[in-house]
PDB file of N, CA and C in Angstrom:
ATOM      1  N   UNK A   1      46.560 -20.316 145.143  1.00  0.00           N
ATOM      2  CA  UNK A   1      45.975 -21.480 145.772  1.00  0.00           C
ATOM      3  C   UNK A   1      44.543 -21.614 145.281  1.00  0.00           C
ATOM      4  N   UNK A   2      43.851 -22.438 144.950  1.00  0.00           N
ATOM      5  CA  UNK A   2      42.656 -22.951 144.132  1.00  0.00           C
ATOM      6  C   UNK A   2      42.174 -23.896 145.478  1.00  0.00           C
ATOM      7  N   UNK A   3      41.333 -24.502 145.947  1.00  0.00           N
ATOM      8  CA  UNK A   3      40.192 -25.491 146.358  1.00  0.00           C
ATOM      9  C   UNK A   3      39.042 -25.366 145.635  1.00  0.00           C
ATOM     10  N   UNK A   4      38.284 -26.579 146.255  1.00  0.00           N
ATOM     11  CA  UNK A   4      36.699 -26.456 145.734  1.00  0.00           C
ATOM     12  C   UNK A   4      36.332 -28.090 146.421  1.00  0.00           C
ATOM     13  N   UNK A   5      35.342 -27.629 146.826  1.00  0.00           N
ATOM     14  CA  UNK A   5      34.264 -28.373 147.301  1.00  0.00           C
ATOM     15  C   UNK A   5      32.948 -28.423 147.275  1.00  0.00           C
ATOM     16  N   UNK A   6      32.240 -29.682 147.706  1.00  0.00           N
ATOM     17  CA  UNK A   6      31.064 -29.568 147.289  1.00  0.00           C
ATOM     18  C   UNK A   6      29.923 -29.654 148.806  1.00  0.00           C
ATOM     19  N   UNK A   7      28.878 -29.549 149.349  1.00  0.00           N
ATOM     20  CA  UNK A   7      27.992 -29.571 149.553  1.00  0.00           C
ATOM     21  C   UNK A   7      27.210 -31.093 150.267  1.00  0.00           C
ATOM     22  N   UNK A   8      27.717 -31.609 149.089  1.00  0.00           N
ATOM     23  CA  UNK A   8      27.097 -33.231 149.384  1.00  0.00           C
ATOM     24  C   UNK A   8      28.119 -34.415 148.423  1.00  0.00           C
ATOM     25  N   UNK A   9      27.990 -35.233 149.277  1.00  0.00           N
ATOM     26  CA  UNK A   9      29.020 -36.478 148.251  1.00  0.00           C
ATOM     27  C   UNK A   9      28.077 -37.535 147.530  1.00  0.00           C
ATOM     28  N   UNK A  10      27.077 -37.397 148.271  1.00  0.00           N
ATOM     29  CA  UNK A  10      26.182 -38.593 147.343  1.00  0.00           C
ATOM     30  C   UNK A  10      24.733 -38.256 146.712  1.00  0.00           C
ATOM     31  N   UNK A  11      23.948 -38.286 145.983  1.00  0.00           N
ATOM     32  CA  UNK A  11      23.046 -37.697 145.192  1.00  0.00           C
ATOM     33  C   UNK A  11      22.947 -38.717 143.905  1.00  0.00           C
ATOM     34  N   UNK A  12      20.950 -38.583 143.891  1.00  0.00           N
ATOM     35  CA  UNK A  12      20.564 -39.108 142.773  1.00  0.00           C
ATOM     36  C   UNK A  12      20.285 -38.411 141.252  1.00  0.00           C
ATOM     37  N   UNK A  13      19.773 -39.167 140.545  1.00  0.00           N
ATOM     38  CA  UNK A  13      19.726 -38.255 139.284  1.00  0.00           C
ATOM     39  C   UNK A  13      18.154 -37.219 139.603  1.00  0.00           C
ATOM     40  N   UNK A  14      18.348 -35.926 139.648  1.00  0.00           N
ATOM     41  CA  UNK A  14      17.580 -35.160 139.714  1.00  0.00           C
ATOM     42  C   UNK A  14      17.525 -34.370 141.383  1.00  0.00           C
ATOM     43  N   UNK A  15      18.709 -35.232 141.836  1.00  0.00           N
ATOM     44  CA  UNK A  15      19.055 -33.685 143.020  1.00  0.00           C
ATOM     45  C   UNK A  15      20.310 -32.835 142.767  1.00  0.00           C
ATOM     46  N   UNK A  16      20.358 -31.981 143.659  1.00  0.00           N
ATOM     47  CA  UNK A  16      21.269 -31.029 143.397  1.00  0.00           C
ATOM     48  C   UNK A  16      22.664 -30.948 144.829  1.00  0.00           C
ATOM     49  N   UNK A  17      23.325 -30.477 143.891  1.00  0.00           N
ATOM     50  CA  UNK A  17      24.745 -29.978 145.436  1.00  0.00           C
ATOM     51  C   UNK A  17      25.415 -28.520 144.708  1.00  0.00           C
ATOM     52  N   UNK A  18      25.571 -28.335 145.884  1.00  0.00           N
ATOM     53  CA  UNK A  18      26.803 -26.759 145.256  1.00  0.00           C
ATOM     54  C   UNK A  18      28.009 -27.192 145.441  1.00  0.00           C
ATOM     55  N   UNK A  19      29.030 -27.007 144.135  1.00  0.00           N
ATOM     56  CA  UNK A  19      30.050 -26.982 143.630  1.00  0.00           C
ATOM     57  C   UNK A  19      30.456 -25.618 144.075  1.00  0.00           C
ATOM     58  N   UNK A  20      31.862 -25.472 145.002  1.00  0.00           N
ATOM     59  CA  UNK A  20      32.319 -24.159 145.198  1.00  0.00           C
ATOM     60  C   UNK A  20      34.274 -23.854 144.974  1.00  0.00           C
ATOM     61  N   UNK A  21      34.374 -23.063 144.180  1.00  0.00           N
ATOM     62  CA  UNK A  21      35.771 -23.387 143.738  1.00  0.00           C
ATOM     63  C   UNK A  21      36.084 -21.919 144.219  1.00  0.00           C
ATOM     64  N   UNK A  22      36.911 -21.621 145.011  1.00  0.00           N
ATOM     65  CA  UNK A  22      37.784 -20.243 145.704  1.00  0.00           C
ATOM     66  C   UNK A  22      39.594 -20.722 145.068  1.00  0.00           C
ATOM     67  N   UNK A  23      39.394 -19.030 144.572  1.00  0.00           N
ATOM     68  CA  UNK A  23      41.141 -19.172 143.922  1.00  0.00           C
ATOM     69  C   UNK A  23      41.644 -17.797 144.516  1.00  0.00           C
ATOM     70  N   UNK A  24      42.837 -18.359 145.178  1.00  0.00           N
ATOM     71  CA  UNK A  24      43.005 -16.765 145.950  1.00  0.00           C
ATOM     72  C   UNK A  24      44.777 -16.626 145.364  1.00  0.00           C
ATOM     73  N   UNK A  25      45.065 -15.039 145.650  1.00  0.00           N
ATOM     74  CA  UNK A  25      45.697 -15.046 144.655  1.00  0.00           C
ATOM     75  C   UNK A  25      46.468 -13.580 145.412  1.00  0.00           C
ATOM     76  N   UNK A  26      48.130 -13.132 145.183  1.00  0.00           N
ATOM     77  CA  UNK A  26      48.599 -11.505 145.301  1.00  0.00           C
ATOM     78  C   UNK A  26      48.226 -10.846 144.401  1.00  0.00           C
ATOM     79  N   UNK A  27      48.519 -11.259 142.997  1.00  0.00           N
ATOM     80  CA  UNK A  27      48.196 -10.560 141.899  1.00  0.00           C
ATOM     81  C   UNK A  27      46.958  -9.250 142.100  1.00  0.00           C
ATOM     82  N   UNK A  28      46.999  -8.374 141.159  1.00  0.00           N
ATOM     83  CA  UNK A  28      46.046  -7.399 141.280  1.00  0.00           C
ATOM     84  C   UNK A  28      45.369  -7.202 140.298  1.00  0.00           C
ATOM     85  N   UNK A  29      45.571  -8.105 139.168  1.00  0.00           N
ATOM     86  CA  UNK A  29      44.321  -8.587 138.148  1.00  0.00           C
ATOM     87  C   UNK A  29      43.566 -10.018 138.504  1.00  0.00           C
ATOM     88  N   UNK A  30      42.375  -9.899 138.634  1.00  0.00           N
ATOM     89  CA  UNK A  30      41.236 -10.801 138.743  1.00  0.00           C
ATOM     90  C   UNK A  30      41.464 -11.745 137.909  1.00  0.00           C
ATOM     91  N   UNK A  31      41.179 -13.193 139.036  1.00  0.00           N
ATOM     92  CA  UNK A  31      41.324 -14.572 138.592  1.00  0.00           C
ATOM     93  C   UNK A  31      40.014 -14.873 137.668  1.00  0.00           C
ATOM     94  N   UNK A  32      40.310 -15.560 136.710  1.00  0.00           N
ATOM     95  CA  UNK A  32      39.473 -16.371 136.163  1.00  0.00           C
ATOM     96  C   UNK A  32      39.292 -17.879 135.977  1.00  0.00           C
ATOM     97  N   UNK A  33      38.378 -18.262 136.795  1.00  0.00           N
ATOM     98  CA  UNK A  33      37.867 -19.489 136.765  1.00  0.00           C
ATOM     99  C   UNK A  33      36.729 -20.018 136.160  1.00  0.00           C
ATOM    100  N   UNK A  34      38.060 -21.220 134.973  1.00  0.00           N
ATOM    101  CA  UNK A  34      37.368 -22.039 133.735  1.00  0.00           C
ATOM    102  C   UNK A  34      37.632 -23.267 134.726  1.00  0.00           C
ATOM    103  N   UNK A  35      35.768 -23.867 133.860  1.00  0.00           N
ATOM    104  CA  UNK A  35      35.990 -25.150 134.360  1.00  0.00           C
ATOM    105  C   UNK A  35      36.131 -26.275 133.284  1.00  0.00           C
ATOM    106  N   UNK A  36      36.059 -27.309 133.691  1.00  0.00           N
ATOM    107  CA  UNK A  36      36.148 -28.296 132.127  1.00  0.00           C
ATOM    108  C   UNK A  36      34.570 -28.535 132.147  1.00  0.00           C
ATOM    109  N   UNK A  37      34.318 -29.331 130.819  1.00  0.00           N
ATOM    110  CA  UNK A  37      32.653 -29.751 131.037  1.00  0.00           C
ATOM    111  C   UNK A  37      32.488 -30.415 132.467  1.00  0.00           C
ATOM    112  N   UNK A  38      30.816 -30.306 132.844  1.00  0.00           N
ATOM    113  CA  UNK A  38      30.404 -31.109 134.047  1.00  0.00           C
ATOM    114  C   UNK A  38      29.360 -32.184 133.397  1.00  0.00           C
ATOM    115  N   UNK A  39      29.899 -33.307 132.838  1.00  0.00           N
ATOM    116  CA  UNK A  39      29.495 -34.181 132.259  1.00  0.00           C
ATOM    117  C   UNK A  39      28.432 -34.799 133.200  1.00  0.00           C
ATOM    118  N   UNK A  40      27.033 -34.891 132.831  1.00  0.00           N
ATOM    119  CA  UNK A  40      26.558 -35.827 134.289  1.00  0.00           C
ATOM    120  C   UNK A  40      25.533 -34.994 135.146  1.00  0.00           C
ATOM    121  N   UNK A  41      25.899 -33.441 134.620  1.00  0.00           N
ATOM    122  CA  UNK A  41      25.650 -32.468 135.320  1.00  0.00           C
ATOM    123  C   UNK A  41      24.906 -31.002 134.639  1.00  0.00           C
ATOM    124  N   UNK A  42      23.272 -30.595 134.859  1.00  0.00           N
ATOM    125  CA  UNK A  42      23.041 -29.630 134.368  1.00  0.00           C
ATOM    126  C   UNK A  42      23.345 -28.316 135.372  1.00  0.00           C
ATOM    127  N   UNK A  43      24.107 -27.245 135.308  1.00  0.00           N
ATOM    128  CA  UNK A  43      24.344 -25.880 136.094  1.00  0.00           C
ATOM    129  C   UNK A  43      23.031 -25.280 135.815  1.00  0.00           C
ATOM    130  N   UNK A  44      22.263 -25.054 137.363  1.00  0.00           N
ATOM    131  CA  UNK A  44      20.844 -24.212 137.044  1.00  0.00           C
ATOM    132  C   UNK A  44      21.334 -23.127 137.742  1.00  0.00           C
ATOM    133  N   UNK A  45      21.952 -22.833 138.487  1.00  0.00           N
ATOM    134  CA  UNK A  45      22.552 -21.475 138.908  1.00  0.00           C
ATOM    135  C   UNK A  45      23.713 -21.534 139.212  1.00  0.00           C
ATOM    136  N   UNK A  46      24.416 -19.866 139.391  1.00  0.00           N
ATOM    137  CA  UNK A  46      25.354 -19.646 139.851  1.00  0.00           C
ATOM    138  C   UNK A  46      25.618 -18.140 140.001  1.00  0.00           C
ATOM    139  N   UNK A  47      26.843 -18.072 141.235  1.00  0.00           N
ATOM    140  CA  UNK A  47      27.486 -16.923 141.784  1.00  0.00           C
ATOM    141  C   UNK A  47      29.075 -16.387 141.917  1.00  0.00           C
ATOM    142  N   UNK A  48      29.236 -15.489 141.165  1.00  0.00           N
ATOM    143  CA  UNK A  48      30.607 -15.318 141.329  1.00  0.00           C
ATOM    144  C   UNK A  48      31.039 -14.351 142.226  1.00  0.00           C
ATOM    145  N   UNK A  49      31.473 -14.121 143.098  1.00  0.00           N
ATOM    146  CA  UNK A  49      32.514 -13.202 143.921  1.00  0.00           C
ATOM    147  C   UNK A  49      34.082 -12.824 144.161  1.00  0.00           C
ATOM    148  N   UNK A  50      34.372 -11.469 144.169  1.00  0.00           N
ATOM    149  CA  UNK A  50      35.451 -11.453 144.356  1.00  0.00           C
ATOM    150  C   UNK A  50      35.912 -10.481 145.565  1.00  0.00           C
ATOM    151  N   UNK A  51      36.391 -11.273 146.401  1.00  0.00           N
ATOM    152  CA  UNK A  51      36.782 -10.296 147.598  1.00  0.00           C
ATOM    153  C   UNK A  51      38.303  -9.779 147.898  1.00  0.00           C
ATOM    154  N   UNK A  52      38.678  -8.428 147.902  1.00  0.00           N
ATOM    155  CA  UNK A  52      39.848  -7.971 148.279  1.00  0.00           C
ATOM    156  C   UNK A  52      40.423  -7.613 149.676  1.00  0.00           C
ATOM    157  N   UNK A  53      41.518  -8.200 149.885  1.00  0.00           N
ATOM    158  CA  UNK A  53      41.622  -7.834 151.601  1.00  0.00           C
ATOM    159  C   UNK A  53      43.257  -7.682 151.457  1.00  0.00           C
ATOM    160  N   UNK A  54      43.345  -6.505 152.953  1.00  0.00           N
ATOM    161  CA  UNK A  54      44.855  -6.406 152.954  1.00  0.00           C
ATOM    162  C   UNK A  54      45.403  -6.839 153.940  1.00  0.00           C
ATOM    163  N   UNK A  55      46.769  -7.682 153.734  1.00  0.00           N
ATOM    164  CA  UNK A  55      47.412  -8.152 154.243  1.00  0.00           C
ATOM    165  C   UNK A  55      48.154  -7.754 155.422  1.00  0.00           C
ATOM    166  N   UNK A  56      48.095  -7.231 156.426  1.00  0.00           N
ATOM    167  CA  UNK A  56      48.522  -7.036 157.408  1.00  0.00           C
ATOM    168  C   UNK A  56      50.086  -7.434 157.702  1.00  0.00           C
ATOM    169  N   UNK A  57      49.702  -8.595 157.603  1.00  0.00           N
ATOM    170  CA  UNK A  57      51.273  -9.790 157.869  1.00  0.00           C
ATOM    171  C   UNK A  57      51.675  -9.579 157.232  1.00  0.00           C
ATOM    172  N   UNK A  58      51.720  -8.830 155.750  1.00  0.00           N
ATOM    173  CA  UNK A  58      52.600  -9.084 154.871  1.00  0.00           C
ATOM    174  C   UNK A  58      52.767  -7.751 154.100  1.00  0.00           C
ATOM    175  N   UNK A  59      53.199  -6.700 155.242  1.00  0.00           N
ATOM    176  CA  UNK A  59      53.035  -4.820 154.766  1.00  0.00           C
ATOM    177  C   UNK A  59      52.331  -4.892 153.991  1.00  0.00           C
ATOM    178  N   UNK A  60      50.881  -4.896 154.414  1.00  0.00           N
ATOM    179  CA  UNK A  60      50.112  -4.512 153.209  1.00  0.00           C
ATOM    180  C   UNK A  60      49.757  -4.804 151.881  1.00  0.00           C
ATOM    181  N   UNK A  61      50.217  -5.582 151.363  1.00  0.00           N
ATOM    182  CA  UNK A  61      49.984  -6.123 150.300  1.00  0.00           C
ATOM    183  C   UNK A  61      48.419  -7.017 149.961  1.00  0.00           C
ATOM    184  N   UNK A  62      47.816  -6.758 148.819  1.00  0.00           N
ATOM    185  CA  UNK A  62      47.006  -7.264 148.924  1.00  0.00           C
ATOM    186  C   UNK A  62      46.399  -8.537 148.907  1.00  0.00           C
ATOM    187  N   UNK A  63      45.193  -9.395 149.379  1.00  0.00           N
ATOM    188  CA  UNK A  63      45.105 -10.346 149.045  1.00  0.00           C
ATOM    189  C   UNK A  63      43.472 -10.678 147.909  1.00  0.00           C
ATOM    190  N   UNK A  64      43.353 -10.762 146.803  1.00  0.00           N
ATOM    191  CA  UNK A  64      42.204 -11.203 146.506  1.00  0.00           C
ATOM    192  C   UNK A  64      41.586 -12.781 146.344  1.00  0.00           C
ATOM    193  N   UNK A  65      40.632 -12.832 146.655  1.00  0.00           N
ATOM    194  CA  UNK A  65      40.159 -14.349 146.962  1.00  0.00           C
ATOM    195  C   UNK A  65      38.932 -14.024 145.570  1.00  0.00           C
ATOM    196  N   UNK A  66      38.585 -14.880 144.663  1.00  0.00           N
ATOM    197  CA  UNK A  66      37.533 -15.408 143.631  1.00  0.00           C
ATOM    198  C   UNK A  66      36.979 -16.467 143.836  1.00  0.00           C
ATOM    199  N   UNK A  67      35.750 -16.563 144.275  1.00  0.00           N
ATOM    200  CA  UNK A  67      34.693 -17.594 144.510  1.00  0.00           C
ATOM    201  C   UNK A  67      33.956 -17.525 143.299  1.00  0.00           C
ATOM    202  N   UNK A  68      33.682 -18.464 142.815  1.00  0.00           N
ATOM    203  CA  UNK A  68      32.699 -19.659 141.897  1.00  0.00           C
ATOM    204  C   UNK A  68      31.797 -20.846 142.398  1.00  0.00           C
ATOM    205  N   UNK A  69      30.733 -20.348 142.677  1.00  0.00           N
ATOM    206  CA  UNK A  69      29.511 -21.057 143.356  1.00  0.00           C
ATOM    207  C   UNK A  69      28.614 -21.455 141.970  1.00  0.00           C
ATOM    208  N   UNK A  70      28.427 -23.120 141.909  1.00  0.00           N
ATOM    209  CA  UNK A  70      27.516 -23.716 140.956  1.00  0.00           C
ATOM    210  C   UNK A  70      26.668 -24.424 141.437  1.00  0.00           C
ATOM    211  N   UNK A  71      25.295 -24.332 141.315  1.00  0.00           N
ATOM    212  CA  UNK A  71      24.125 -25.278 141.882  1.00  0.00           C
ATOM    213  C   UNK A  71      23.854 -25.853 140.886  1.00  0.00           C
ATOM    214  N   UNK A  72      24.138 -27.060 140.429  1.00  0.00           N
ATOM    215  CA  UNK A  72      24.236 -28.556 139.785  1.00  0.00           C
ATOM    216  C   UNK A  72      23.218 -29.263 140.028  1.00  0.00           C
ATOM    217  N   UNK A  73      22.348 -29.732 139.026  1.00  0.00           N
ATOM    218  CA  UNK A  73      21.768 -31.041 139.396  1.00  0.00           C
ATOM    219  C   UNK A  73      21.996 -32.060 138.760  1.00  0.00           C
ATOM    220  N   UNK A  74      22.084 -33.303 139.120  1.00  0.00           N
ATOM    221  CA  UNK A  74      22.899 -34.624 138.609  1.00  0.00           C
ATOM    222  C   UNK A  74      21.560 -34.971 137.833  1.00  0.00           C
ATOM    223  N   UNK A  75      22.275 -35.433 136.352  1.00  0.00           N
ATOM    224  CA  UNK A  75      21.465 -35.612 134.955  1.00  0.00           C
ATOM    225  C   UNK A  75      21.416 -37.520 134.961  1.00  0.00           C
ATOM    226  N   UNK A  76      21.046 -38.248 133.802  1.00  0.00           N
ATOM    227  CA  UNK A  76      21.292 -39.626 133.936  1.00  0.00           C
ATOM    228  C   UNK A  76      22.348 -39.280 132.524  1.00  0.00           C
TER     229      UNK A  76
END
């Protein structure tokens, strides 16, 4: 399962919003999240995380979640 959201919906040229894309996943090799260009858009920071948790509901099995946090500011 993949989402992502942002922060703010409306913005001028020269503010910023965080772009946040979480991909969660059973697998037990780490997701990688590519994005396409952000046309429109310079990336002045960012954070990646990856959190592992076990599944209770589901004997144990694991769950990992990958967050991708981008602080964007809108270009002309």
């Amino acid at each position: 399962e993949v989402t992502a959201s942002v922060d703010r919906t409306h913005l001028r040229v020269g503010e910023e919003l965080m772009l946040t894309i979480r991909a969660q996943t059973r697998a037990a090799d780490p997701v990688e999240i590519m994005l396409p260009p952000l046309n429109g858009f310079a990336i002045v920071g960012s954070r990646d995380m990856t959190e592992v948790a076990i599944d209770g509901a589901t004997g144990g099995r694991s769950v990992r979640t990958t967050v991708r946090e981008l602080q964007l500011r809108a270009q002309q």
